[in-house]
PDB file of N, CA and C in Angstrom:
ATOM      1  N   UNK A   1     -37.821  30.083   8.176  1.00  0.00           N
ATOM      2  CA  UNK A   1     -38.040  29.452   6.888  1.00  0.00           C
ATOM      3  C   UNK A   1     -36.810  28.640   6.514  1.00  0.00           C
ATOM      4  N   UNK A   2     -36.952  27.668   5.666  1.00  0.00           N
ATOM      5  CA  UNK A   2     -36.171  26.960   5.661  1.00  0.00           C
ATOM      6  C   UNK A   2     -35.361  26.742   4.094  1.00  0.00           C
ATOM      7  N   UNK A   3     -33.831  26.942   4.414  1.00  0.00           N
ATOM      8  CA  UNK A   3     -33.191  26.919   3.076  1.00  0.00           C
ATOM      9  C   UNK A   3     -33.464  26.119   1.886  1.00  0.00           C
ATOM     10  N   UNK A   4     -33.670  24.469   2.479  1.00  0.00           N
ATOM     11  CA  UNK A   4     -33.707  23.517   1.701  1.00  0.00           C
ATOM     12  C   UNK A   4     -34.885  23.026   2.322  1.00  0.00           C
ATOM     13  N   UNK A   5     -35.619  21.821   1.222  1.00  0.00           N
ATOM     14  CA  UNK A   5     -36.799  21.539   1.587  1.00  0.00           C
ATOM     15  C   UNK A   5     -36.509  19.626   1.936  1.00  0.00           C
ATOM     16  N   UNK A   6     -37.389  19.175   2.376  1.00  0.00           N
ATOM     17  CA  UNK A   6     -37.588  17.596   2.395  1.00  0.00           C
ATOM     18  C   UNK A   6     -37.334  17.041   0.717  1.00  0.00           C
ATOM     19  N   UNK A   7     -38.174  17.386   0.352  1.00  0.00           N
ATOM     20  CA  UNK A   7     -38.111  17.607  -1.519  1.00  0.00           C
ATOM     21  C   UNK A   7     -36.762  17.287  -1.718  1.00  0.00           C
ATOM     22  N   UNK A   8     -36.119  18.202  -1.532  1.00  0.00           N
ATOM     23  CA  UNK A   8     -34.334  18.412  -2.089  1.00  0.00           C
ATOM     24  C   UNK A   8     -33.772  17.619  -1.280  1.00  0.00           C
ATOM     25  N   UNK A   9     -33.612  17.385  -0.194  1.00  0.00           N
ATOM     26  CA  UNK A   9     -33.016  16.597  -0.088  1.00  0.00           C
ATOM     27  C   UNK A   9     -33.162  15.132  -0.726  1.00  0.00           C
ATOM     28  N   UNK A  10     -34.680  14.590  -0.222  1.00  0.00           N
ATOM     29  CA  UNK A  10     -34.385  13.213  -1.072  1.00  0.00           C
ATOM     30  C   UNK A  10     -34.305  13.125  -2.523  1.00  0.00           C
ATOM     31  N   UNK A  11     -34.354  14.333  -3.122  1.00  0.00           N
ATOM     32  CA  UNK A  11     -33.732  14.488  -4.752  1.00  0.00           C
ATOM     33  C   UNK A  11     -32.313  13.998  -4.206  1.00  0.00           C
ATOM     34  N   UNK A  12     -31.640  14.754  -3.661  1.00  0.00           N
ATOM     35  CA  UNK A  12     -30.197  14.514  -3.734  1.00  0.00           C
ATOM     36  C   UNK A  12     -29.971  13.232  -3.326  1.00  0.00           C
ATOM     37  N   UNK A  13     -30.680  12.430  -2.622  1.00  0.00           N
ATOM     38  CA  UNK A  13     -30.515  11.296  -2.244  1.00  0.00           C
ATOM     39  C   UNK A  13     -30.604  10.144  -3.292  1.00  0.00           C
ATOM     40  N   UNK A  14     -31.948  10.529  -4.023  1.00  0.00           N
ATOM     41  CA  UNK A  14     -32.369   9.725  -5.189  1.00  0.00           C
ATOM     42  C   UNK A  14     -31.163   9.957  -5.843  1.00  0.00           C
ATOM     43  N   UNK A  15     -30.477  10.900  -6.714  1.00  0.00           N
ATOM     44  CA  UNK A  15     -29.054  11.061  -7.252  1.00  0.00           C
ATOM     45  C   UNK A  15     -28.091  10.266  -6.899  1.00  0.00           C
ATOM     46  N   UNK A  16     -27.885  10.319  -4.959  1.00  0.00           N
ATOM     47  CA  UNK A  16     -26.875   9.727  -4.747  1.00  0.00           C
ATOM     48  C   UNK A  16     -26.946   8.244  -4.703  1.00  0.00           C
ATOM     49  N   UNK A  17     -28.270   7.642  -4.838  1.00  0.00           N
ATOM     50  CA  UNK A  17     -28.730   6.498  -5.110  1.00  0.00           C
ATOM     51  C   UNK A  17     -28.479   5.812  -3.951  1.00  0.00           C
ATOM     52  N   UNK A  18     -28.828   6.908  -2.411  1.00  0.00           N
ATOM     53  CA  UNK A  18     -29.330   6.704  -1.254  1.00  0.00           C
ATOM     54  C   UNK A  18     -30.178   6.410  -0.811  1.00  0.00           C
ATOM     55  N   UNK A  19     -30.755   4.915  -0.088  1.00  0.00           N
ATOM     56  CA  UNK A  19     -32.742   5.163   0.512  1.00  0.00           C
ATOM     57  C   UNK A  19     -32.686   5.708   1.697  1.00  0.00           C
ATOM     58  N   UNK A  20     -33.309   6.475   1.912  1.00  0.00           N
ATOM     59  CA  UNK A  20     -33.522   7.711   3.235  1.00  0.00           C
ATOM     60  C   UNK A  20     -35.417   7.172   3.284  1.00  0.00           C
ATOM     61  N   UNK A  21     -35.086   6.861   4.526  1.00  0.00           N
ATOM     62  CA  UNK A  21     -36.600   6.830   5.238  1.00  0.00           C
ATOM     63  C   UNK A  21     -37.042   8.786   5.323  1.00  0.00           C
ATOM     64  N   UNK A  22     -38.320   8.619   6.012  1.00  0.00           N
ATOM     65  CA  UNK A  22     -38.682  10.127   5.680  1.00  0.00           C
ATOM     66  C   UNK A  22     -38.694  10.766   7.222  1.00  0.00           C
ATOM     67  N   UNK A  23     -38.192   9.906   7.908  1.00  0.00           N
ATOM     68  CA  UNK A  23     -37.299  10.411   9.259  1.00  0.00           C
ATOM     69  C   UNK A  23     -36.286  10.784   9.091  1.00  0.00           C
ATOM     70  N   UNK A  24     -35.631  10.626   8.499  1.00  0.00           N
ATOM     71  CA  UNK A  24     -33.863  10.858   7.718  1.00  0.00           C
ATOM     72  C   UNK A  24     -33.607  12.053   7.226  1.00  0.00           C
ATOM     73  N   UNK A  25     -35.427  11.853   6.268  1.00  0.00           N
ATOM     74  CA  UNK A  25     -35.198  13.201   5.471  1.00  0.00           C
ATOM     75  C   UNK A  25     -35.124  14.327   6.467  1.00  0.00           C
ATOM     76  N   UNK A  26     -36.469  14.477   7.257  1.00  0.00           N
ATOM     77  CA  UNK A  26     -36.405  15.399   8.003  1.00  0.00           C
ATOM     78  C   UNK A  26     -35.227  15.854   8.872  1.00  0.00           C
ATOM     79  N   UNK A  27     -34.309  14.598   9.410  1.00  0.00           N
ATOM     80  CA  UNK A  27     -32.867  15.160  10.480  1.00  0.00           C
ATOM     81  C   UNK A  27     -32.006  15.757   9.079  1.00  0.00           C
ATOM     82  N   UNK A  28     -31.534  15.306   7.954  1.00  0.00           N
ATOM     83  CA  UNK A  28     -30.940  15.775   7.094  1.00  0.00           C
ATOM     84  C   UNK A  28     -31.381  16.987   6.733  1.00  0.00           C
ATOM     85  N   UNK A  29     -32.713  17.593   6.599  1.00  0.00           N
ATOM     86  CA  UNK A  29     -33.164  18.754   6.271  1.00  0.00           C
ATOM     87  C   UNK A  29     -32.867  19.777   6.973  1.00  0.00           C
ATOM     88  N   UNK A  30     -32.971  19.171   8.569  1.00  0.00           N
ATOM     89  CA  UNK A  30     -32.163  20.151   9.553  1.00  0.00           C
ATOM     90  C   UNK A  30     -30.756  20.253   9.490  1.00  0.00           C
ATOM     91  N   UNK A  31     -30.176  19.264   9.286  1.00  0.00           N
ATOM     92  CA  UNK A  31     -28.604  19.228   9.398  1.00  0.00           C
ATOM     93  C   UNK A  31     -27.751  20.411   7.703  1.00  0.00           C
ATOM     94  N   UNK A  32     -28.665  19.822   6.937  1.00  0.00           N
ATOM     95  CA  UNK A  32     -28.227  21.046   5.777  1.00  0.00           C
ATOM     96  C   UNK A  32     -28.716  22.217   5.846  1.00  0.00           C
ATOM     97  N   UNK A  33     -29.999  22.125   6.316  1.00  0.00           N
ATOM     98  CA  UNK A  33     -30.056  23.690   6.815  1.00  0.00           C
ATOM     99  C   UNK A  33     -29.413  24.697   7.778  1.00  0.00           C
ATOM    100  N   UNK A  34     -28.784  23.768   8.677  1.00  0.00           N
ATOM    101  CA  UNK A  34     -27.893  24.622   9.346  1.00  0.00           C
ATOM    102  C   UNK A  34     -26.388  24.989   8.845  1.00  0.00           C
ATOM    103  N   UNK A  35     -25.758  23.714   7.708  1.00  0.00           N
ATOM    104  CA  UNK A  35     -24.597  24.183   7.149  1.00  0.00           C
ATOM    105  C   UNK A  35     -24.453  25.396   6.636  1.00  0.00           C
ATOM    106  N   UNK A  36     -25.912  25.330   5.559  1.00  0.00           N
ATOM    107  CA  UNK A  36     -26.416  26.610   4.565  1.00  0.00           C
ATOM    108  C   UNK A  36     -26.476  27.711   5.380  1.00  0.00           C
ATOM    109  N   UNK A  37     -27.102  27.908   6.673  1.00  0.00           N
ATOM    110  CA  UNK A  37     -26.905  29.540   7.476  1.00  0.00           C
ATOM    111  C   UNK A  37     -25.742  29.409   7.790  1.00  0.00           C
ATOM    112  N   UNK A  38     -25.154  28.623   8.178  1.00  0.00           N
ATOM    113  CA  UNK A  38     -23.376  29.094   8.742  1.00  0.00           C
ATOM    114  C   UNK A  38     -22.739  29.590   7.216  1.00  0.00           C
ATOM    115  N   UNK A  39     -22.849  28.563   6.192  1.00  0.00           N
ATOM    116  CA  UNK A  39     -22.479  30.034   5.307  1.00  0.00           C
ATOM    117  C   UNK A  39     -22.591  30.625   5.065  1.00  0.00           C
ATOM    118  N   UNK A  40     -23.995  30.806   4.658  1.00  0.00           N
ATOM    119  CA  UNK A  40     -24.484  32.500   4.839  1.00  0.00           C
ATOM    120  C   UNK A  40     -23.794  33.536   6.312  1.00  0.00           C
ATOM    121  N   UNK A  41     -23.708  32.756   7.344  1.00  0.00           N
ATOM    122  CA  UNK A  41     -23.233  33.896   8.083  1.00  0.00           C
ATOM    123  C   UNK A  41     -21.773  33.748   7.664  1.00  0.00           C
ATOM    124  N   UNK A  42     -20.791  33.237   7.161  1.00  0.00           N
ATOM    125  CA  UNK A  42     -19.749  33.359   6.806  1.00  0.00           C
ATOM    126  C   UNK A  42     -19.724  34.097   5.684  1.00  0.00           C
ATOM    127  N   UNK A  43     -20.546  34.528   4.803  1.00  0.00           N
ATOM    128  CA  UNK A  43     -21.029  35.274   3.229  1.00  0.00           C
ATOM    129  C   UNK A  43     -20.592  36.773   3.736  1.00  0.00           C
ATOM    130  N   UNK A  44     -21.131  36.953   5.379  1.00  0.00           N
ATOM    131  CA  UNK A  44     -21.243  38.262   5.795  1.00  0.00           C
ATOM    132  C   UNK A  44     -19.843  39.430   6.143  1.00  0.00           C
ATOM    133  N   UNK A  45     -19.270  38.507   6.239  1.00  0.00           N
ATOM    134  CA  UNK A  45     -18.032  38.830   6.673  1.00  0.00           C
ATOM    135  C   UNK A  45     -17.107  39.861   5.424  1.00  0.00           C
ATOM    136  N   UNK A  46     -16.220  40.607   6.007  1.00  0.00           N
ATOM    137  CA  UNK A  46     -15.375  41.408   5.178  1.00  0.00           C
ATOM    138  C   UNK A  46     -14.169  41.123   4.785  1.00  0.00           C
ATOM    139  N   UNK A  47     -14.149  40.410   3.932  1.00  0.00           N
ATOM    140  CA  UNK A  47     -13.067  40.328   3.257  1.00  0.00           C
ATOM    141  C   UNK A  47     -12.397  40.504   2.012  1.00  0.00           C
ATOM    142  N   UNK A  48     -12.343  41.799   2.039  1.00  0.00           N
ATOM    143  CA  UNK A  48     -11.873  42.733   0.736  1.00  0.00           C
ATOM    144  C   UNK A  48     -10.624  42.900   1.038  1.00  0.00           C
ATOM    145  N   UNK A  49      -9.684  43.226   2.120  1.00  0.00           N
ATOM    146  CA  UNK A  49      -8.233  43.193   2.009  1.00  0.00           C
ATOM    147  C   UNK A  49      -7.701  41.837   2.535  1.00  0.00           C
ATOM    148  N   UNK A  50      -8.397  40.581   2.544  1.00  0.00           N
ATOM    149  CA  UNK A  50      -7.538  39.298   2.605  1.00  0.00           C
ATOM    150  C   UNK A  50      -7.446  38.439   1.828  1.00  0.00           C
ATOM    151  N   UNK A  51      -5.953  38.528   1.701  1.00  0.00           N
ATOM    152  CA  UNK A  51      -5.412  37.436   0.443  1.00  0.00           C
ATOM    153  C   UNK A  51      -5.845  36.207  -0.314  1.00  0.00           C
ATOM    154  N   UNK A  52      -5.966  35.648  -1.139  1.00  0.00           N
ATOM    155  CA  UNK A  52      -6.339  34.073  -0.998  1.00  0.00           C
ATOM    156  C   UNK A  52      -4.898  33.645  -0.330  1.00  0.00           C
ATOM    157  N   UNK A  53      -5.632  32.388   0.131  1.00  0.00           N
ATOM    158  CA  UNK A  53      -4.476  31.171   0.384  1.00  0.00           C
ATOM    159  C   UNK A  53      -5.192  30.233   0.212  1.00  0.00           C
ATOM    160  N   UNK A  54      -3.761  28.923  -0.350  1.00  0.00           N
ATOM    161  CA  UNK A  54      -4.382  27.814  -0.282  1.00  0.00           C
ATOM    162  C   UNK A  54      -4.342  26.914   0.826  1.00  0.00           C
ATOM    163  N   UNK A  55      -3.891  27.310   1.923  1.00  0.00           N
ATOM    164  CA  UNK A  55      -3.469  26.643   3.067  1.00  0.00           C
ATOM    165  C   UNK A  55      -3.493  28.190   4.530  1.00  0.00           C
ATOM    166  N   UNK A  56      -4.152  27.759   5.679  1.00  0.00           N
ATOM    167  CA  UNK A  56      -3.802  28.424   6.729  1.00  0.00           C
ATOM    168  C   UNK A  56      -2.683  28.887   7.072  1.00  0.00           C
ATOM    169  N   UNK A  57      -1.912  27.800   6.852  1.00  0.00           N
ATOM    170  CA  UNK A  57      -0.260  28.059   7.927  1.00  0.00           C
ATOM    171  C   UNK A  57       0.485  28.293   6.222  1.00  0.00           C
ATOM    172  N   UNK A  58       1.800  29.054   6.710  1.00  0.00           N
ATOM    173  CA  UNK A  58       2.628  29.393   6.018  1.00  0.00           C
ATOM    174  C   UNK A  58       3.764  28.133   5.724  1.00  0.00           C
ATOM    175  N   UNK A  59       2.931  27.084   4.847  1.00  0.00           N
ATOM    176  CA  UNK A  59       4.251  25.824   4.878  1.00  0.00           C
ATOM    177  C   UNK A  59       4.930  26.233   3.054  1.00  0.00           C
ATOM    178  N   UNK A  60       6.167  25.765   3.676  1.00  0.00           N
ATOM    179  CA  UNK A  60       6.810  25.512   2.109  1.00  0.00           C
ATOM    180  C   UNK A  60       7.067  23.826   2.101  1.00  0.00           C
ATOM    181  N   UNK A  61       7.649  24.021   0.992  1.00  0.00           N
ATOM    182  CA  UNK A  61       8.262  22.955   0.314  1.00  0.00           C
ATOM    183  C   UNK A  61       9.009  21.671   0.865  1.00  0.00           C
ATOM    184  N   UNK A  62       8.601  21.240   1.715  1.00  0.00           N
ATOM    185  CA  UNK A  62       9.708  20.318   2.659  1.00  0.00           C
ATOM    186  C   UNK A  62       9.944  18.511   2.423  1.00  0.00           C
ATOM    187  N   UNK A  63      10.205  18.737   1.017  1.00  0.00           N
ATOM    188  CA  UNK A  63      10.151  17.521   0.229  1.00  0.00           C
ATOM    189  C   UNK A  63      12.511  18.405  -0.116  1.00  0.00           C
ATOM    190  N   UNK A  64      12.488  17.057  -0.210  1.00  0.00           N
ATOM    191  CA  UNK A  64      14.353  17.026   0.028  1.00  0.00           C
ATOM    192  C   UNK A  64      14.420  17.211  -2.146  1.00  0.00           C
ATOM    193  N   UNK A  65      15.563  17.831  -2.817  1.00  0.00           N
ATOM    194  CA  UNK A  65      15.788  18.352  -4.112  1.00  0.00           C
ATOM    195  C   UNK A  65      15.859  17.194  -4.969  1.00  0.00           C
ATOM    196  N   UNK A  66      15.166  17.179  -5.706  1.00  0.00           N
ATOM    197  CA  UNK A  66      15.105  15.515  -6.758  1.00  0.00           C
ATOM    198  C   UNK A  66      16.750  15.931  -7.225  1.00  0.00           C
ATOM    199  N   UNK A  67      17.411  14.888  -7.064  1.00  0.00           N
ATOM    200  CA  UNK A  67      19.200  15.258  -7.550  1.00  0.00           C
ATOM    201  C   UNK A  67      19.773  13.608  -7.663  1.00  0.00           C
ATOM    202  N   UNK A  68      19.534  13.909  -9.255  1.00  0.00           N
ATOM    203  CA  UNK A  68      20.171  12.451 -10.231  1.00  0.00           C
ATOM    204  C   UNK A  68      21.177  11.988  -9.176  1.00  0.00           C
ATOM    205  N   UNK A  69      21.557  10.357  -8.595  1.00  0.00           N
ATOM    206  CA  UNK A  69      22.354   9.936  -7.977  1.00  0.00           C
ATOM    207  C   UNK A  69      22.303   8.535  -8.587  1.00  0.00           C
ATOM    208  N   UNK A  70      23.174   7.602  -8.211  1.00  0.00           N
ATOM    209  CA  UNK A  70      23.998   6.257  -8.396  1.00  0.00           C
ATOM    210  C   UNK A  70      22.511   5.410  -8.168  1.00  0.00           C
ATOM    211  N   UNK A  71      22.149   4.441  -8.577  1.00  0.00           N
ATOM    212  CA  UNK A  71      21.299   3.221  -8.228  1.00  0.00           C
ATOM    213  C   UNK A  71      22.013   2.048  -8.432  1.00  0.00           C
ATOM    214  N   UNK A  72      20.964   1.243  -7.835  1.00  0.00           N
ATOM    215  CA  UNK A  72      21.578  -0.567  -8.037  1.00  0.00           C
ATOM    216  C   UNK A  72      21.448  -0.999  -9.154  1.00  0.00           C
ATOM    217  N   UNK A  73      22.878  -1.557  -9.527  1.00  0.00           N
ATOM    218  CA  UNK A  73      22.813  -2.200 -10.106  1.00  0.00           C
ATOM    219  C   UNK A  73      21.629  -2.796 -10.340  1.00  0.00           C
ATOM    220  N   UNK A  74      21.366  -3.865 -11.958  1.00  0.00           N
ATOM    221  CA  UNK A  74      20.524  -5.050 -11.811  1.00  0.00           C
ATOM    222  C   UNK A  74      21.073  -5.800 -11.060  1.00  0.00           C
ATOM    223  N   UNK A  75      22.288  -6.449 -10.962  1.00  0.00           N
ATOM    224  CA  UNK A  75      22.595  -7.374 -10.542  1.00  0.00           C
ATOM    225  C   UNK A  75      22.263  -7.467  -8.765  1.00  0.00           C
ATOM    226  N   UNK A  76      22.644  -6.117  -8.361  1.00  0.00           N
ATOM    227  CA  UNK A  76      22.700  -6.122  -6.891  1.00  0.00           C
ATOM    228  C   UNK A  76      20.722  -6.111  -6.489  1.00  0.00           C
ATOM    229  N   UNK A  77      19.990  -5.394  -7.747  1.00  0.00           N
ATOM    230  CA  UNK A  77      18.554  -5.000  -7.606  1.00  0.00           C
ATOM    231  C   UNK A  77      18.250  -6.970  -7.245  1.00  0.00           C
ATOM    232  N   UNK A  78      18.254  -7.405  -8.085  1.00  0.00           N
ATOM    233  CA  UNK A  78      18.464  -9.029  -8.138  1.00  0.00           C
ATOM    234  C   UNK A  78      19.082 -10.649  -7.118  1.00  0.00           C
ATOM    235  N   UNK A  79      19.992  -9.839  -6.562  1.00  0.00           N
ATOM    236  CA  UNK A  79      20.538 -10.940  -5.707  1.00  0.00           C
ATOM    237  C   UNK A  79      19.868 -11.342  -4.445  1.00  0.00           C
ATOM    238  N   UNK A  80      18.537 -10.518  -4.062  1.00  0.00           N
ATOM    239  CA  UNK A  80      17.684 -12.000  -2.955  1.00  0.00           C
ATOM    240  C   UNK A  80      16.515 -12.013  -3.584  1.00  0.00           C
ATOM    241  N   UNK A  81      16.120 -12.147  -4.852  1.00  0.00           N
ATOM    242  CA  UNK A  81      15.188 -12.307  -5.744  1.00  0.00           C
ATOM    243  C   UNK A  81      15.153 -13.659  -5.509  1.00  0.00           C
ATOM    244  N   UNK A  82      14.012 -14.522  -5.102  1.00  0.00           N
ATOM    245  CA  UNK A  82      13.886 -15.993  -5.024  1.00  0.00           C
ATOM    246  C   UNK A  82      13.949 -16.560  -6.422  1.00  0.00           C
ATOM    247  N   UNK A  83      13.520 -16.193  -7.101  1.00  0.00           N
ATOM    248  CA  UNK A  83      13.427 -16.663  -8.836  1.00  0.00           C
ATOM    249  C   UNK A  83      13.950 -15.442  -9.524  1.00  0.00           C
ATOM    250  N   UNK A  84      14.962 -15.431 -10.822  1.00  0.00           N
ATOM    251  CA  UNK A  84      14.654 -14.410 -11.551  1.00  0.00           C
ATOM    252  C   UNK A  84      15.825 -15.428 -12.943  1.00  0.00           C
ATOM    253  N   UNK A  85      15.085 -14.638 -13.786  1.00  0.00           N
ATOM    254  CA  UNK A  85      15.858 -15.590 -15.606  1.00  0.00           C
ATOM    255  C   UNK A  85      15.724 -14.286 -16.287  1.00  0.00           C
ATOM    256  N   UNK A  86      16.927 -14.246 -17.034  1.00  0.00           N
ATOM    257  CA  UNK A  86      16.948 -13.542 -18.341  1.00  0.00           C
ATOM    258  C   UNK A  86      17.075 -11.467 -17.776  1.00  0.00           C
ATOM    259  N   UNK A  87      17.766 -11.433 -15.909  1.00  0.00           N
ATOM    260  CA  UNK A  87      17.969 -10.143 -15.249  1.00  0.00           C
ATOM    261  C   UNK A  87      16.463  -9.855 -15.195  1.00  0.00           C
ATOM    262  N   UNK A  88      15.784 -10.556 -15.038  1.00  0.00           N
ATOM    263  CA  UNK A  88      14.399  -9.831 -14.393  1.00  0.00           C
ATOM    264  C   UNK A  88      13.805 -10.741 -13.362  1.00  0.00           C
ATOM    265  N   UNK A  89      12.990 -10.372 -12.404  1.00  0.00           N
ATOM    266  CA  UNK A  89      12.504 -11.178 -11.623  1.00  0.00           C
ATOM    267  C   UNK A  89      11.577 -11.842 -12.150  1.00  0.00           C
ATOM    268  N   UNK A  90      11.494 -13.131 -11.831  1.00  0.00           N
ATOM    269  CA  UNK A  90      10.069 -14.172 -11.949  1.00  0.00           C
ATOM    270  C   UNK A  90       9.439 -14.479 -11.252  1.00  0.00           C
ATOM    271  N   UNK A  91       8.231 -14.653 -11.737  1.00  0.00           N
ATOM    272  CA  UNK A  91       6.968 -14.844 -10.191  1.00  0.00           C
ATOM    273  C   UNK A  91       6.014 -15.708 -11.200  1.00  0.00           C
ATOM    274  N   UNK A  92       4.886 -16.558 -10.422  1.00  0.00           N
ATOM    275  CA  UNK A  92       3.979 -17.756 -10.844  1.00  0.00           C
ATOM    276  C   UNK A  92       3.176 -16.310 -11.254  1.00  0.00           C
ATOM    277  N   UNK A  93       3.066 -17.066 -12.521  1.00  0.00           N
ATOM    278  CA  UNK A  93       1.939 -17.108 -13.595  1.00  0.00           C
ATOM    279  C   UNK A  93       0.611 -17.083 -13.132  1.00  0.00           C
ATOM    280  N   UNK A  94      -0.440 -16.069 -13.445  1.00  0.00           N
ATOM    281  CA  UNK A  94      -1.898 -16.044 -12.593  1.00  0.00           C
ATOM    282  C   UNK A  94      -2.501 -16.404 -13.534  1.00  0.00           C
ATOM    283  N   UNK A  95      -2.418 -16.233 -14.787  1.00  0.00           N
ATOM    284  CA  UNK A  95      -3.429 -16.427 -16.042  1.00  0.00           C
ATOM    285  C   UNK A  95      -3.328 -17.991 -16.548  1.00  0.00           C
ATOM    286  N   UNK A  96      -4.259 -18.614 -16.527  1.00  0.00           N
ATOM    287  CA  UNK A  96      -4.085 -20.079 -16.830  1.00  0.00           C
ATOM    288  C   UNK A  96      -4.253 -19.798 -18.629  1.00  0.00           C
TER     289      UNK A  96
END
């Protein structure tokens, strides 16, 4: 028997404001029906003493310490700026 029907799927399709021929429907009907038993057989499983995680592997943090330091100047931010007036850069105008 089957989890999901032809029905539901092209509901979900109509939603996703997908056209599915009714060949489509039918391979899609199979293809979600088999996601739906693999979770169900994944439903089965025991897992009462395992942790959540949000990730498989044990990663940390490997981004370098945000730590206030020196920047450029404007002037130096500025010096191969092709155009710039008034310490800011200038660029052509898009809005007529």
């Amino acid at each position: 028997m089957s989890r999901i029907t032809v029905d539901q799927v092209k509901h979900v399709a109509h939603l996703a404001r997908l056209a599915v021929t009714e060949e489509e429907a039918e391979i899609f009907t199979k293809h979600l029906d088999a996601i739906i038993g693999y979770a169900e057989l994944l439903n089965e499983l025991d897992t009462d003493n395992v942790e959540p995680t949000t990730h498989v592997l044990d990663i940390k943090n490997v981004l370098r310490d945000d730590t206030a330091r020196q920047w450029l100047s404007q002037e130096e931010a500025l010096k191969n700026a092709p155009e710039k007036r008034d310490g800011q850069f200038r660029v052509p105008s898009i809005i007529e």
